[in-house]
Protein backbone atom coordinates (compact mmCIF):
# COMPACT_ATOMS: atom_id res chain seq x y z
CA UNK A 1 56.55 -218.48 -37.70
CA UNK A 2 54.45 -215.94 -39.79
CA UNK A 3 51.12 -217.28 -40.94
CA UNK A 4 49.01 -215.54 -43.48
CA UNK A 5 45.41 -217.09 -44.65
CA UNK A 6 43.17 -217.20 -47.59
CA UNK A 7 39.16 -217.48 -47.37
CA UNK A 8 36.52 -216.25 -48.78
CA UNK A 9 34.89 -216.78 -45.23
CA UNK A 10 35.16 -214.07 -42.85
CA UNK A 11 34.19 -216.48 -40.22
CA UNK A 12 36.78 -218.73 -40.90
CA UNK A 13 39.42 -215.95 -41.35
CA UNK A 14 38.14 -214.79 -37.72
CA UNK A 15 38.16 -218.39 -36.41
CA UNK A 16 41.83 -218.52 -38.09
CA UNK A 17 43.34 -215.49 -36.66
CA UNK A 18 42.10 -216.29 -33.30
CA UNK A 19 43.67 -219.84 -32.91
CA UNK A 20 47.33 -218.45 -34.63
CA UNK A 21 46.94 -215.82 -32.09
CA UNK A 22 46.68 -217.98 -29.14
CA UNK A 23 50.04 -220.04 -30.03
CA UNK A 24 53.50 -218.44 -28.39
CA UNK A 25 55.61 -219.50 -31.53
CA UNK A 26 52.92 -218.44 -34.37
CA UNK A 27 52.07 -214.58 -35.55
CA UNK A 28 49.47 -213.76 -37.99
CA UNK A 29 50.47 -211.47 -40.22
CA UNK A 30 47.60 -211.03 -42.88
CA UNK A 31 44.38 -212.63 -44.77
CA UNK A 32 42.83 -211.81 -47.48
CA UNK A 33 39.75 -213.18 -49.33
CA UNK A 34 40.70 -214.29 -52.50
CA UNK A 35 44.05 -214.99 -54.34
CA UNK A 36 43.79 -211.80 -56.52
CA UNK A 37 47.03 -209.95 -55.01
CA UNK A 38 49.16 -212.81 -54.03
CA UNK A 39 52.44 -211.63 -55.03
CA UNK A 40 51.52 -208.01 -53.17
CA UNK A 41 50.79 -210.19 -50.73
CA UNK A 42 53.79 -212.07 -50.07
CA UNK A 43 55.76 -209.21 -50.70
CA UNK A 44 54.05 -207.07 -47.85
CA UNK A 45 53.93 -209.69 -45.14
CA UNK A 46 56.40 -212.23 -46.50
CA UNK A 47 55.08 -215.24 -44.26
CA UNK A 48 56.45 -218.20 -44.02
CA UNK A 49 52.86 -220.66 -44.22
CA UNK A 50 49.91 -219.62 -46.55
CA UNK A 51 47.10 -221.05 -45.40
CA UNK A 52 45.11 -221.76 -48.65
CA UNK A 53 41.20 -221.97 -49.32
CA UNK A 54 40.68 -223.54 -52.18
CA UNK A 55 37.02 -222.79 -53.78
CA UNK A 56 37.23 -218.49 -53.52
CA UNK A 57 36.12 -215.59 -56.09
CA UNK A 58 38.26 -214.13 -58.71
CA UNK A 59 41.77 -215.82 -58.34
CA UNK A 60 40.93 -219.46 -56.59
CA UNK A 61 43.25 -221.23 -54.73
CA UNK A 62 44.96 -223.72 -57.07
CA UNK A 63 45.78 -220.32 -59.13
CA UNK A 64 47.24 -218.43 -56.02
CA UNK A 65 49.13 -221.40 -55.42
CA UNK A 66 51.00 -221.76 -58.67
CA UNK A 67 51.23 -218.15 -58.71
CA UNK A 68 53.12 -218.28 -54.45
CA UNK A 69 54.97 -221.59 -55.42
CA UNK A 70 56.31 -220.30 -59.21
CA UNK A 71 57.71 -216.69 -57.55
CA UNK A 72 58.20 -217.44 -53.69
CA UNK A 73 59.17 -220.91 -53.86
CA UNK A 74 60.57 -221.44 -50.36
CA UNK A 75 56.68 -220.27 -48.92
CA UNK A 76 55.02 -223.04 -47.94
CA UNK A 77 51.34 -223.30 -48.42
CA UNK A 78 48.84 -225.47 -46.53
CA UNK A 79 45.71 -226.11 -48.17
CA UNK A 80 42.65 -225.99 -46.74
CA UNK A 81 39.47 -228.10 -48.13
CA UNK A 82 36.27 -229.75 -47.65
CA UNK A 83 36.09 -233.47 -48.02
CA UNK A 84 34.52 -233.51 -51.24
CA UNK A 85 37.19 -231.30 -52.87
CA UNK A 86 39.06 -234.35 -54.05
CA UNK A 87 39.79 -233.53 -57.45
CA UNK A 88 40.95 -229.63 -56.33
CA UNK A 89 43.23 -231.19 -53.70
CA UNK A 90 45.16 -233.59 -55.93
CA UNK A 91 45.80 -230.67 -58.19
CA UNK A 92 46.90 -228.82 -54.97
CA UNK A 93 49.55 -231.58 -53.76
CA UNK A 94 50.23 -231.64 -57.27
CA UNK A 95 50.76 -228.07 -58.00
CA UNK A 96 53.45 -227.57 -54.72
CA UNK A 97 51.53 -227.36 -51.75
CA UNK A 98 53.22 -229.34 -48.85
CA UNK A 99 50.18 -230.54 -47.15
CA UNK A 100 46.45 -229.99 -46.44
CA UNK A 101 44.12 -230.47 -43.35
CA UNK A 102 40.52 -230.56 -43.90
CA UNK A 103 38.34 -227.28 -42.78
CA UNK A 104 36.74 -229.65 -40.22
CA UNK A 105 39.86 -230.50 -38.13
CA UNK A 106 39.72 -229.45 -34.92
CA UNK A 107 42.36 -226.48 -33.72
CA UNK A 108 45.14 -228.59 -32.10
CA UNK A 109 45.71 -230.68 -35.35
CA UNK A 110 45.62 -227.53 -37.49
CA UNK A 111 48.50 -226.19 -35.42
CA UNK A 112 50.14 -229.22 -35.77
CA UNK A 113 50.20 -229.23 -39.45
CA UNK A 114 51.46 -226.00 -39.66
CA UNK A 115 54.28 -226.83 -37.52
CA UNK A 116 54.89 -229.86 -39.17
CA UNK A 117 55.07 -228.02 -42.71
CA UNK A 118 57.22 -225.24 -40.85
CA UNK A 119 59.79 -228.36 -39.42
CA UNK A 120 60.00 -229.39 -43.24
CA UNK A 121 57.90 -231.94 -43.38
CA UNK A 122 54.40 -232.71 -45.13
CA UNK A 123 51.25 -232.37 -43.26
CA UNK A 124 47.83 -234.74 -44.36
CA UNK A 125 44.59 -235.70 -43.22
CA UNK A 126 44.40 -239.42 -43.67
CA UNK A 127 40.99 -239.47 -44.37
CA UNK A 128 40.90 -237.70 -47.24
CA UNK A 129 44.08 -239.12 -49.01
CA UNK A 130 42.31 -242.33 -49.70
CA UNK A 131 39.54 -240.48 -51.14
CA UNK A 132 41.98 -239.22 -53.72
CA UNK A 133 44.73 -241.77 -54.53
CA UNK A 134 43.24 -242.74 -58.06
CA UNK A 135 44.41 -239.18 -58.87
CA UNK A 136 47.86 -239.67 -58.56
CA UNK A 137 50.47 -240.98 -60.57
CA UNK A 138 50.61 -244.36 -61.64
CA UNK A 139 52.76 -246.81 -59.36
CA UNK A 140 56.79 -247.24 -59.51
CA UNK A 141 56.95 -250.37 -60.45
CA UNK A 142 60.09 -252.63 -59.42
CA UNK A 143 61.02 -249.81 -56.91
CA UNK A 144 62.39 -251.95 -53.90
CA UNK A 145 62.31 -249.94 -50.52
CA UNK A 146 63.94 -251.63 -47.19
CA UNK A 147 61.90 -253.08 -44.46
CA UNK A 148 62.58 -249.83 -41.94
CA UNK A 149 61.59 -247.28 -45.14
CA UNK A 150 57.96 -249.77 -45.49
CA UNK A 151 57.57 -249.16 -42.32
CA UNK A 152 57.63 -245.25 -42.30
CA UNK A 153 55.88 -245.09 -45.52
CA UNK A 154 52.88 -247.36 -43.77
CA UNK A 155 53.06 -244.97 -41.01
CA UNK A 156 52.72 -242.24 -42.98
CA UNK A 157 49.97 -243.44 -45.09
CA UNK A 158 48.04 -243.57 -41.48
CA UNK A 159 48.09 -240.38 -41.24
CA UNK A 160 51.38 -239.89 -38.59
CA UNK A 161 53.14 -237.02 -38.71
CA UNK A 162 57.13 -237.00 -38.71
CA UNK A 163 57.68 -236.76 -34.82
CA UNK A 164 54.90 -239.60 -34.41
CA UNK A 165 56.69 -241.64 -36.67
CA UNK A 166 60.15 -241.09 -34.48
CA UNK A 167 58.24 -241.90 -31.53
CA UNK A 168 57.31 -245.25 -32.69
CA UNK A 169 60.28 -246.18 -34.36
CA UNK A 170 62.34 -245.09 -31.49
CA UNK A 171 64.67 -242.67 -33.61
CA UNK A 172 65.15 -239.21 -33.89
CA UNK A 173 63.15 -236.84 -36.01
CA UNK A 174 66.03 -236.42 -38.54
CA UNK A 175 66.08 -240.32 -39.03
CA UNK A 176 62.48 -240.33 -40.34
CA UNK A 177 63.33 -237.58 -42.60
CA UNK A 178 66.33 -239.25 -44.05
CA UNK A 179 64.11 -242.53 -44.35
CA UNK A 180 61.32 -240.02 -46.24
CA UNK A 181 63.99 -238.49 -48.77
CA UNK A 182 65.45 -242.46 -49.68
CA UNK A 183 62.08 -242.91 -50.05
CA UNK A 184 61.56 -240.24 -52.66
CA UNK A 185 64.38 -240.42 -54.45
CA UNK A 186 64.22 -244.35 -55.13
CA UNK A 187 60.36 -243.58 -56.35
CA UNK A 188 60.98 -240.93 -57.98
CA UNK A 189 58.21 -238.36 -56.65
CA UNK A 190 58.45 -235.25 -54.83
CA UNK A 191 55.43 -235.57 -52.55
CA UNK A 192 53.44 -237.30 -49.62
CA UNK A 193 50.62 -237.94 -52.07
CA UNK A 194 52.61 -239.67 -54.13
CA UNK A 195 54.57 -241.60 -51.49
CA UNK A 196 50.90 -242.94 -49.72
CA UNK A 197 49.63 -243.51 -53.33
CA UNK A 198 52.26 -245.57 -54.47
CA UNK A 199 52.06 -247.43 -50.67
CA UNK A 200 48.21 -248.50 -51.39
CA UNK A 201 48.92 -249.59 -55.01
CA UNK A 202 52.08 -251.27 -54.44
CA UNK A 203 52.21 -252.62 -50.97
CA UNK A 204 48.62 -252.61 -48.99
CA UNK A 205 46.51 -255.30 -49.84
């Protein structure tokens, strides 16, 4: 998979570049330090993960974004945040982004969000969703899910990734996904923000 990051740190680009580089089944392809040619971009190096920075000069990365997600919509981009970037990260989620890890993770679960965004599915640091969750939209109320899709959404609301949740479920990775698309479509949201939101305000006491 092709893997092209955005920061304003040339640290972190470095620290970046050498971790994608170490993985058999990743290439980096490109970085740059602020959003401001993001459809040049994607054109040159056409990845398939953008690894967004949010807080960066000129064009941030909530813009670059809505400007990847409105003309490359099958990119998927993984933001990248601090902890206290709450507001920016709902607006993230909200804007398309299929996941975000924070910029303190250590290396093996940053390459396992990216491969979990890269299998289809939504990658997010559990911490960090709870900080958030009065953001999101308000609950689906009278939205009945079965006793096998509470369970994944609990799962996921801890923080488990997709193959996690097969593993303790004792089905196969496409299972949980079918589980995670009933779940959508009887709530009627299009994200894992808004599946773990409406889990803490409808079923977690």
């Amino acid at each position: 998979m092709k893997i092209f990051a955005y920061d304003d740190s040339p640290e972190r680009l470095h620290s970046l570049r050498i971790l994608i580089e170490l993985s058999d089944n990743m290439e980096y392809v490109g970085e740059a330090l602020c959003c401001e040619n993001a459809v040049e971009d994607m054109i040159k190096y056409q990845p398939d993960i953008v690894l967004m920075d949010i807080n960066m000069p000129i064009v941030d990365g909530i813009e670059g974004l809505k400007i990847i997600k409105s003309k490359f919509p099958h990119i998927n981009v993984l933001v990248q945040t601090a902890f206290d970037d709450s507001d920016k990260v709902f607006r993230s989620i909200s804007g398309g982004a299929s996941g975000y890890i924070l910029k303190s993770d250590n290396p093996r679960r940053i390459l396992q969000a990216i491969e979990e965004v890269h299998e289809g599915g939504a990658s997010m640091n559990p911490a960090i969703a709870k900080k958030i969750l009065e953001h999101f939209l308000p609950s689906q109320e009278g939205k009945i899910l079965t006793l096998k899709e509470n369970e994944v959404l609990k799962f996921l609301s801890e923080g488990l990734s997709y193959k996690m949740i097969a593993d303790k479920l004792g089905v196969s990775y496409s299972t949980v996904n079918t589980h995670i698309k009933h779940i959508y479509n009887k709530l009627h949201i299009s994200s894992l923000g808004e599946a773990v939101s409406w889990y803490f305000k409808n079923i977690k006491e």
